[in-house]
PDB file of N, CA and C in Angstrom:
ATOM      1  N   UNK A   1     -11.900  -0.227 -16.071  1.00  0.00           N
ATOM      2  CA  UNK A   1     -10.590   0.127 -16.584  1.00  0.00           C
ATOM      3  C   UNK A   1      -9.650   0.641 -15.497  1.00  0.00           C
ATOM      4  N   UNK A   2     -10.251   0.945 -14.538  1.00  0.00           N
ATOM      5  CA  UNK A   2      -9.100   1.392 -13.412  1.00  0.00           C
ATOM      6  C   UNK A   2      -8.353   0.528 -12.575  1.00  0.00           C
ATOM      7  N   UNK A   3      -9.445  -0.095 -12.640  1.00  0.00           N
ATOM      8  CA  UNK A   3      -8.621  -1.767 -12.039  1.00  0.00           C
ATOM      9  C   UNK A   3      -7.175  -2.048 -12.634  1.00  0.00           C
ATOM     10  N   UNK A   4      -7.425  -1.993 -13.901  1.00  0.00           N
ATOM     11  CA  UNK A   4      -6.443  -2.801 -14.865  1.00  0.00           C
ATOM     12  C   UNK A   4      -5.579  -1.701 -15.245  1.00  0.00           C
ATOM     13  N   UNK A   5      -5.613  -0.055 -14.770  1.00  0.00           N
ATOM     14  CA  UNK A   5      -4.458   0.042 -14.348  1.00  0.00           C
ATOM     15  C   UNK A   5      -3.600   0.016 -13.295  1.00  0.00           C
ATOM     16  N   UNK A   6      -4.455   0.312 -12.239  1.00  0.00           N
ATOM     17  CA  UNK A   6      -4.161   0.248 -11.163  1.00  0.00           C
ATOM     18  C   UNK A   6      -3.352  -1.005 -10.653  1.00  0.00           C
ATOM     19  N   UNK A   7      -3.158  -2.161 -11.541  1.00  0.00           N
ATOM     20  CA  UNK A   7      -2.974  -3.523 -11.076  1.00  0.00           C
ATOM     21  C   UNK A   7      -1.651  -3.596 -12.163  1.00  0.00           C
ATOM     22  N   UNK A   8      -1.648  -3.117 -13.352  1.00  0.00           N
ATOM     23  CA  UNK A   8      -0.335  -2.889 -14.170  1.00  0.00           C
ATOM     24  C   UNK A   8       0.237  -2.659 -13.594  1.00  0.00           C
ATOM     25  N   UNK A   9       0.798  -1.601 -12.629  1.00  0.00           N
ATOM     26  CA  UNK A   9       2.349  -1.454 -11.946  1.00  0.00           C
ATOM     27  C   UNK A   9       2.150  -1.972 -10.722  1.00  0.00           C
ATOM     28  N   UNK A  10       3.520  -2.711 -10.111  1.00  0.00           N
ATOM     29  CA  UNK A  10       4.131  -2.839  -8.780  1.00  0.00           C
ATOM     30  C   UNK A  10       3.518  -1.710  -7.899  1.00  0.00           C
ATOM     31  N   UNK A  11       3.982  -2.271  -6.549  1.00  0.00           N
ATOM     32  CA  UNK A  11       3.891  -1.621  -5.331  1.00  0.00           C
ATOM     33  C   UNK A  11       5.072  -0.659  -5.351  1.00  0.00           C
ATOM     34  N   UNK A  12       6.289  -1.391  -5.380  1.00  0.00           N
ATOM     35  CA  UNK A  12       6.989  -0.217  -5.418  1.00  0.00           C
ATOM     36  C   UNK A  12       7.208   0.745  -6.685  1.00  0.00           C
ATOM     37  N   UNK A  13       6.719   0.914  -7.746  1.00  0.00           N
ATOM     38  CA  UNK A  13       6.367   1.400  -8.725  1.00  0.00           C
ATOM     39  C   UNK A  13       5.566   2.633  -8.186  1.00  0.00           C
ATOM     40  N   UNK A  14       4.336   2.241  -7.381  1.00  0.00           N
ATOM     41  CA  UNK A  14       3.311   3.496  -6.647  1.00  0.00           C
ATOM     42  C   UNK A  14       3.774   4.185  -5.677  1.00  0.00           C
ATOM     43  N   UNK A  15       4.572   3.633  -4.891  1.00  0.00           N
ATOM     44  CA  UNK A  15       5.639   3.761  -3.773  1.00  0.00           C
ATOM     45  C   UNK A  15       6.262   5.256  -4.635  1.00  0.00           C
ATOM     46  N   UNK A  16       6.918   5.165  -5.950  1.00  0.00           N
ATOM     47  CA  UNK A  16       7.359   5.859  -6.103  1.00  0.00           C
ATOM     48  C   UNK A  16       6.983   7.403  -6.880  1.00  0.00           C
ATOM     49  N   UNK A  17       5.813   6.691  -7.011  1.00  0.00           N
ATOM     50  CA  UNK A  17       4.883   7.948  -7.887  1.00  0.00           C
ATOM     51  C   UNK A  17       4.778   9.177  -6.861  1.00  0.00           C
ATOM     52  N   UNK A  18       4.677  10.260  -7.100  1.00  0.00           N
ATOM     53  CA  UNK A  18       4.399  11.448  -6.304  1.00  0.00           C
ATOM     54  C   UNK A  18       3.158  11.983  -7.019  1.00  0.00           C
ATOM     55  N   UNK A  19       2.293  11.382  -8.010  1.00  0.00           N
ATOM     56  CA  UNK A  19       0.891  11.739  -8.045  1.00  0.00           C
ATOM     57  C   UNK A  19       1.341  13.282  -8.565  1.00  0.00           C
ATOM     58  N   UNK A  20       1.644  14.147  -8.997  1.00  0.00           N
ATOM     59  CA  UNK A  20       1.909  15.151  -9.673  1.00  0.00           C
ATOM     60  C   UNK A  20       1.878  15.190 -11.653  1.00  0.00           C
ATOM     61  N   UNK A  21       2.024  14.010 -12.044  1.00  0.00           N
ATOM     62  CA  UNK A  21       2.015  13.529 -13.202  1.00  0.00           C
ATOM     63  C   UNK A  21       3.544  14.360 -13.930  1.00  0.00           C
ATOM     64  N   UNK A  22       4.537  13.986 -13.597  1.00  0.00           N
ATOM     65  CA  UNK A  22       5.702  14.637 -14.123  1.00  0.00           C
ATOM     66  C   UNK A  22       6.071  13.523 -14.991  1.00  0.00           C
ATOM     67  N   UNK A  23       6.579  13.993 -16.155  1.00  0.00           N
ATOM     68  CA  UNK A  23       6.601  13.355 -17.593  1.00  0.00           C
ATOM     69  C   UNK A  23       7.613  11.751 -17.633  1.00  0.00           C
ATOM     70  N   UNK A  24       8.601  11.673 -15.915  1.00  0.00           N
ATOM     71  CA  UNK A  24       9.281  10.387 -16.090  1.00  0.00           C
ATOM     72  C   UNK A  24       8.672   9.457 -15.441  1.00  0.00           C
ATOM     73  N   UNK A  25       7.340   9.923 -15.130  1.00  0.00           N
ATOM     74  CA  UNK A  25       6.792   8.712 -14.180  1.00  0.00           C
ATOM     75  C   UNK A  25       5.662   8.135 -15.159  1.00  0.00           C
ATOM     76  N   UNK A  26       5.892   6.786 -15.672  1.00  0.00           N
ATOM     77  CA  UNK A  26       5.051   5.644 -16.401  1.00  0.00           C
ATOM     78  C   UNK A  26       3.763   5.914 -15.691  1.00  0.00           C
ATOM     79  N   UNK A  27       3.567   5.561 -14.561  1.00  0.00           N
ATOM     80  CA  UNK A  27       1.529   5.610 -13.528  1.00  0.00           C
ATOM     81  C   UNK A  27       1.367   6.841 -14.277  1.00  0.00           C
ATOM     82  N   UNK A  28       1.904   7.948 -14.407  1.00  0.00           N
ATOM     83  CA  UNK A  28       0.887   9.486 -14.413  1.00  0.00           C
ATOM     84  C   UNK A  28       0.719   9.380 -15.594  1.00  0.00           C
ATOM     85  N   UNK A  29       2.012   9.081 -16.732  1.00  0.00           N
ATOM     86  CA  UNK A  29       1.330   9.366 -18.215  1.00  0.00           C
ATOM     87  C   UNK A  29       0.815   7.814 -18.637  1.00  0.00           C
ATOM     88  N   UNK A  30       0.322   7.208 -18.115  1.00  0.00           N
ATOM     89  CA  UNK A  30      -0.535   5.945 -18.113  1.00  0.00           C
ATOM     90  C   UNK A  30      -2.195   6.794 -18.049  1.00  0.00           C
ATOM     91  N   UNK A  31      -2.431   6.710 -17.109  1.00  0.00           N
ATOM     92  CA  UNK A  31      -3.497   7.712 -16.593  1.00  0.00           C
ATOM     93  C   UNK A  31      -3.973   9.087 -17.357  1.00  0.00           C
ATOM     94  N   UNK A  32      -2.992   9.850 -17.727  1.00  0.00           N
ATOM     95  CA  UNK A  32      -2.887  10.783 -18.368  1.00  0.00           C
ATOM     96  C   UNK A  32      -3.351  10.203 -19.910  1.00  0.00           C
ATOM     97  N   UNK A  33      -2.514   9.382 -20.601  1.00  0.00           N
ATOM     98  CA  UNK A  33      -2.715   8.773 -21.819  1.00  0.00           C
ATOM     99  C   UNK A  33      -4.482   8.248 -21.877  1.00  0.00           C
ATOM    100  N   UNK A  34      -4.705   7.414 -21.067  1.00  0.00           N
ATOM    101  CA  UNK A  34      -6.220   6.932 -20.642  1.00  0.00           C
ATOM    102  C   UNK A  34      -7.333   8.054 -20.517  1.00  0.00           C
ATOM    103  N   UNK A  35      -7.070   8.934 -19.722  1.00  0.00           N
ATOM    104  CA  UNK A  35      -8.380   9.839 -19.312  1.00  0.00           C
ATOM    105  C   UNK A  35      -8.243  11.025 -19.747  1.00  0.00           C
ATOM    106  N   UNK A  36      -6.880  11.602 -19.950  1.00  0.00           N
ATOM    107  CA  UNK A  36      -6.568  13.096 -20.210  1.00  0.00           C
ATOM    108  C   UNK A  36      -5.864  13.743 -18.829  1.00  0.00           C
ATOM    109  N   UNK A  37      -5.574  14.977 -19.134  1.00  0.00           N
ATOM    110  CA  UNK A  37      -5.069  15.855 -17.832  1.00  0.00           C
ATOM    111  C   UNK A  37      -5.239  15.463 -16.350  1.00  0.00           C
ATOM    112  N   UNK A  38      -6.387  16.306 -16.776  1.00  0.00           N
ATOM    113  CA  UNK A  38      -6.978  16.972 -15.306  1.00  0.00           C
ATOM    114  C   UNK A  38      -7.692  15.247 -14.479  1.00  0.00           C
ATOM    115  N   UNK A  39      -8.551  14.550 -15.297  1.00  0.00           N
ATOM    116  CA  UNK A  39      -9.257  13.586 -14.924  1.00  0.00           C
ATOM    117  C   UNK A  39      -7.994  12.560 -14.444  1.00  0.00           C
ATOM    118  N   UNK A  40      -7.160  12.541 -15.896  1.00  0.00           N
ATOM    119  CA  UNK A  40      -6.028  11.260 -15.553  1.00  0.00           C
ATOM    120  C   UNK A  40      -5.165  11.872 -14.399  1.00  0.00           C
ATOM    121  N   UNK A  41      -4.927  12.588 -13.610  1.00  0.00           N
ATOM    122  CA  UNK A  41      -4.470  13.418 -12.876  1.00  0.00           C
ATOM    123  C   UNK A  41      -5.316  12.875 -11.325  1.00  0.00           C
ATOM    124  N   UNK A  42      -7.143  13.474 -11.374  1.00  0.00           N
ATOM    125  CA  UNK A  42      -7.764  13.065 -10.051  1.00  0.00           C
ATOM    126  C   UNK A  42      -7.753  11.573 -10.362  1.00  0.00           C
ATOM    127  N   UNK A  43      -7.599  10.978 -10.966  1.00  0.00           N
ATOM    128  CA  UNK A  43      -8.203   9.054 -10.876  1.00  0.00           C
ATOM    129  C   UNK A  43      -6.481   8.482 -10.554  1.00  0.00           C
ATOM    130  N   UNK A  44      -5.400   9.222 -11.154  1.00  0.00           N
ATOM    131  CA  UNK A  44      -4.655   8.599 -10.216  1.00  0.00           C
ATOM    132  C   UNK A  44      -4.167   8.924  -8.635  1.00  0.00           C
ATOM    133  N   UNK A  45      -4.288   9.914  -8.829  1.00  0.00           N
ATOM    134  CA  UNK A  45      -4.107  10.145  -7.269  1.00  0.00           C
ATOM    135  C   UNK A  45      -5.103   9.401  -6.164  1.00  0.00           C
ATOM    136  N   UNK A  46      -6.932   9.294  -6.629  1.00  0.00           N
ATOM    137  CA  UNK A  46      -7.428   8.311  -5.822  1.00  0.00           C
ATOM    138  C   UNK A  46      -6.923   7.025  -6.062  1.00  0.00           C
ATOM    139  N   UNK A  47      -6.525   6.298  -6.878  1.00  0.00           N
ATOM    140  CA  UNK A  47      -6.032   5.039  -7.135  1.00  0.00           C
ATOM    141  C   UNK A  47      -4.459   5.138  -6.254  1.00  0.00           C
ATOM    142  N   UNK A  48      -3.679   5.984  -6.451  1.00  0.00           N
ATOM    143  CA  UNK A  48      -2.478   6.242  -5.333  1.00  0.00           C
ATOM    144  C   UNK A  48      -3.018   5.925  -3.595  1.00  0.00           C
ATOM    145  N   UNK A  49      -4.096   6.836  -3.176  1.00  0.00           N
ATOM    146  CA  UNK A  49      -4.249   6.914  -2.176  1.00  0.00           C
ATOM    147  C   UNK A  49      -5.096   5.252  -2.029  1.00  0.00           C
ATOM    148  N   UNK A  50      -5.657   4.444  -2.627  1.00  0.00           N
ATOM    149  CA  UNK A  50      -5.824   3.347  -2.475  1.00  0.00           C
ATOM    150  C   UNK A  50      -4.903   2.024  -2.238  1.00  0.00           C
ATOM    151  N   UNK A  51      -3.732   2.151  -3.162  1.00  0.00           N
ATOM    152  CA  UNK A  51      -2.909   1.373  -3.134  1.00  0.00           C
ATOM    153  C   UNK A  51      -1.709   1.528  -2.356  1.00  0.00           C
ATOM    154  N   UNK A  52      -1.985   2.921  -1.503  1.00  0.00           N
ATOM    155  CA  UNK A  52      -1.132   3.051   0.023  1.00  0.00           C
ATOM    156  C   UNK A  52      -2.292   2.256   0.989  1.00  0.00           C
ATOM    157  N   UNK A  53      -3.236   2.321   0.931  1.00  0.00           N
ATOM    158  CA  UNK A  53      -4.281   1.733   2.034  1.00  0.00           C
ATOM    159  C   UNK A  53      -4.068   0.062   2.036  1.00  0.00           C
ATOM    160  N   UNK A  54      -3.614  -0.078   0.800  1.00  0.00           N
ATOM    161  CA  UNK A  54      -3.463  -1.543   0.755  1.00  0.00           C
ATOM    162  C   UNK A  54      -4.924  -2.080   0.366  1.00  0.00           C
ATOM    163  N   UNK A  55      -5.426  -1.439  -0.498  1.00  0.00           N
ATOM    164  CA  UNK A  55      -6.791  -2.107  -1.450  1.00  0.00           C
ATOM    165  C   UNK A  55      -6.585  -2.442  -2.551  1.00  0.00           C
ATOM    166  N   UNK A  56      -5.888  -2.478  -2.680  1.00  0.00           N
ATOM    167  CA  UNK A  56      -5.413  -2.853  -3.703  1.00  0.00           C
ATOM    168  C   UNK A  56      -4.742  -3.637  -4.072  1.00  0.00           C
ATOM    169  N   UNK A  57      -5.090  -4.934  -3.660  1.00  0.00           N
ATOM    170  CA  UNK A  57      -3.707  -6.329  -3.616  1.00  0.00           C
ATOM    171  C   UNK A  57      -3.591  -6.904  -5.285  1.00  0.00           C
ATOM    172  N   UNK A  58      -2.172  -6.545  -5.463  1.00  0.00           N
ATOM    173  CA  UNK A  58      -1.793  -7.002  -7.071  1.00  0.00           C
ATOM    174  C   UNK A  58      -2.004  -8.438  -7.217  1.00  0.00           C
ATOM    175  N   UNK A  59      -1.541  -9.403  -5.970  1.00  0.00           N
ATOM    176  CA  UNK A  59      -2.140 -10.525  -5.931  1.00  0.00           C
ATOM    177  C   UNK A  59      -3.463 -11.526  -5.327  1.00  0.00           C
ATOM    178  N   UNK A  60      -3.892 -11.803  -6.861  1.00  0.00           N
ATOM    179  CA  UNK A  60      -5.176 -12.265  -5.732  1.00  0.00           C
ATOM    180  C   UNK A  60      -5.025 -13.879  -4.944  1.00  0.00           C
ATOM    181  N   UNK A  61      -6.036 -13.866  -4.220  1.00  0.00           N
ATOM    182  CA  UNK A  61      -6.278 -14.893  -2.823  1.00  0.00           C
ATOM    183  C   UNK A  61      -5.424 -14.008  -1.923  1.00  0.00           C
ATOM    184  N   UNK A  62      -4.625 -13.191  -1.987  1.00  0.00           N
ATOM    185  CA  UNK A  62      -3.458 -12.784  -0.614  1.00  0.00           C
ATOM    186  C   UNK A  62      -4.598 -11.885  -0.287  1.00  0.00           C
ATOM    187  N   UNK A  63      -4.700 -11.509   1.163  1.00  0.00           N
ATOM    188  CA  UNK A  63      -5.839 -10.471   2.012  1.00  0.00           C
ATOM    189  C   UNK A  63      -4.378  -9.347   2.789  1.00  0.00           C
ATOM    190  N   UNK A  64      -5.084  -8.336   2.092  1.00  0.00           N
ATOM    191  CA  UNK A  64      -4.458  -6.918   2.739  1.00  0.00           C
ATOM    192  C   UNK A  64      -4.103  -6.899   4.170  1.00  0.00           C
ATOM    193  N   UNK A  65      -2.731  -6.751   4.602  1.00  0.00           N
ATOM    194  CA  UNK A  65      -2.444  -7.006   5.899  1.00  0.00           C
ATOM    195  C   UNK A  65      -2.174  -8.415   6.370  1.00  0.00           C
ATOM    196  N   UNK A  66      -2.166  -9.403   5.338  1.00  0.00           N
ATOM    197  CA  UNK A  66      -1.738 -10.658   5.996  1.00  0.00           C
ATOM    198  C   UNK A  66      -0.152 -10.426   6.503  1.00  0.00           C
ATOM    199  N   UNK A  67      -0.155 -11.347   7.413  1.00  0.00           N
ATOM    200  CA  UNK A  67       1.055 -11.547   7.871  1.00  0.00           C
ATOM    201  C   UNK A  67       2.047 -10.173   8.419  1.00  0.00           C
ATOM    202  N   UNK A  68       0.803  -9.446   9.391  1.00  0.00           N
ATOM    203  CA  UNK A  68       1.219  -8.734  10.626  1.00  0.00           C
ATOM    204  C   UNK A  68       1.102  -8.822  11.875  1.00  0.00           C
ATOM    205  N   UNK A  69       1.532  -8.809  12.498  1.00  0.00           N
ATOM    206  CA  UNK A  69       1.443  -9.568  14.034  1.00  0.00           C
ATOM    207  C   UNK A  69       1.224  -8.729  15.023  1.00  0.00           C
ATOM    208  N   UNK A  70      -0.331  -9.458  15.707  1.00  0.00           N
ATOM    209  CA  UNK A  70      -0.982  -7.957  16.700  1.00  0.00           C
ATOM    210  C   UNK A  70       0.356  -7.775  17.988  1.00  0.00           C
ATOM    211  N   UNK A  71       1.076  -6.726  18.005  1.00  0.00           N
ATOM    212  CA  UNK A  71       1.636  -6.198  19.451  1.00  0.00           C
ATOM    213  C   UNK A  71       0.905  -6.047  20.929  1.00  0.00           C
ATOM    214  N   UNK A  72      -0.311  -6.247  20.513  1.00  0.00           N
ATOM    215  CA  UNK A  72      -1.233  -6.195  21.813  1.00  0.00           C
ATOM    216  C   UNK A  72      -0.640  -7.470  22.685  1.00  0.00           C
ATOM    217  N   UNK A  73      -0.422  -7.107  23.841  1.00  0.00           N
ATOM    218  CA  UNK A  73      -0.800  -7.927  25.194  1.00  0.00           C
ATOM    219  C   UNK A  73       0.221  -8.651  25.462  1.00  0.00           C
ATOM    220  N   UNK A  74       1.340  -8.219  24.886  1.00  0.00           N
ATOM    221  CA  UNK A  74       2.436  -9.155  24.846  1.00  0.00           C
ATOM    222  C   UNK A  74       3.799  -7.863  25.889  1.00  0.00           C
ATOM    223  N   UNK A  75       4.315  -8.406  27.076  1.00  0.00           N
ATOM    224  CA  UNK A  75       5.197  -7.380  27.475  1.00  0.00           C
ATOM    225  C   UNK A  75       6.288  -7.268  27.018  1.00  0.00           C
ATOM    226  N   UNK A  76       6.703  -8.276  26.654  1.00  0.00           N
ATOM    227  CA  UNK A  76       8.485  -8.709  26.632  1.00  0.00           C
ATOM    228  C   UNK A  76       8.579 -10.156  25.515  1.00  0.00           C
ATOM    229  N   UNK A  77       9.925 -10.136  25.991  1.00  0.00           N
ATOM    230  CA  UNK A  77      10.308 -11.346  25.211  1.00  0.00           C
ATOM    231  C   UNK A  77       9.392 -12.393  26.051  1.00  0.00           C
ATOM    232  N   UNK A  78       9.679 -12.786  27.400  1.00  0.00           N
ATOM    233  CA  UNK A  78       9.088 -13.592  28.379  1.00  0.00           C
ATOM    234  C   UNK A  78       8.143 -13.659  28.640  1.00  0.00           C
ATOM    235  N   UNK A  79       7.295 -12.491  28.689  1.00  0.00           N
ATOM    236  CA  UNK A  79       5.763 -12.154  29.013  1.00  0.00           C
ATOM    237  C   UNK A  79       5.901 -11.541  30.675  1.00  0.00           C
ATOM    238  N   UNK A  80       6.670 -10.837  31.025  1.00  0.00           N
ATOM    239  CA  UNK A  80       7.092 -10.329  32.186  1.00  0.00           C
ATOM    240  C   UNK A  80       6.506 -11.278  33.380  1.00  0.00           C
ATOM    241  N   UNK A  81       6.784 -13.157  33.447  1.00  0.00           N
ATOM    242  CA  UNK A  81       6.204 -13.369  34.235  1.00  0.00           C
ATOM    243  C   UNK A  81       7.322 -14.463  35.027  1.00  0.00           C
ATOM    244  N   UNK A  82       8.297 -14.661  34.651  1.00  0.00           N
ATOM    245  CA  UNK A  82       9.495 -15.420  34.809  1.00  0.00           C
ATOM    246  C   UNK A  82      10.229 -14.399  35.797  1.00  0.00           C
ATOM    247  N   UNK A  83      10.702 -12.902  35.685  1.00  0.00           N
ATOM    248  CA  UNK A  83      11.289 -12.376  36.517  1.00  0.00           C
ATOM    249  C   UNK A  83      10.477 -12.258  37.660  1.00  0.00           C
ATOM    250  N   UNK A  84       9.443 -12.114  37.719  1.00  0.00           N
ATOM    251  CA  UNK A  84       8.503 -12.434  38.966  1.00  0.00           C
ATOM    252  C   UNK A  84       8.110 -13.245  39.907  1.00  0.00           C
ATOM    253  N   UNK A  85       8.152 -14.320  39.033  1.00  0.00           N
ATOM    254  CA  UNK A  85       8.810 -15.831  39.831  1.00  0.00           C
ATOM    255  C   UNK A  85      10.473 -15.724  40.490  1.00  0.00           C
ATOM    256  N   UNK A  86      11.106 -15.084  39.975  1.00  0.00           N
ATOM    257  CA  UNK A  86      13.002 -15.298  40.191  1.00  0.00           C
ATOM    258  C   UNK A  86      12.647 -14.432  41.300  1.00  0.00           C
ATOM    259  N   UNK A  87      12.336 -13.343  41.578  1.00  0.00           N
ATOM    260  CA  UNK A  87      12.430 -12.285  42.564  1.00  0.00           C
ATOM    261  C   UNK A  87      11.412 -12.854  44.080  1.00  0.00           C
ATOM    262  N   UNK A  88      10.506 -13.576  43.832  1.00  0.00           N
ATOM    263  CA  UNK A  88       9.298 -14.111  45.009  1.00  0.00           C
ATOM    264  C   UNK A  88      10.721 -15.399  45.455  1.00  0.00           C
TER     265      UNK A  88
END
């Protein structure tokens, strides 16, 4: 059952939750409605802190982190190896 809430709201939906369970936020009294207080209270906040980690992909086949691009090893636009040639 946590799945299937956890997968009911958007990203930016969780984005906007502050995990406090204050009465205008749909996730807390979702949770709240489901488990009660205190419980619907700890299960969303771990389900919060999951679906910032990005474990939580609303769509499936897509893999968490697709389509970020490693910054490693790269200097510049050019690859700092063209001004090095111009200057020799």
């Amino acid at each position: 059952m946590p799945a299937e809430l956890r997968e009911r709201f958007s990203r930016k939906e969780w984005k906007d939750c502050c995990g406090k369970g204050c009465k205008k936020c749909d996730i807390a009294q979702a949770y709240i409605g489901e488990y009660g207080r205190k419980e619907g209270l700890e299960q969303l906040n771990d389900d919060r802190k999951a679906v910032k980690a990005g474990k939580a992909s609303a769509k499936p086949g897509k893999k968490a982190g697709a389509g970020k691009k490693a910054a490693k090893g790269k200097k510049g636009k050019h690859g700092g190896k063209k001004k090095a040639a111009a200057k020799a």
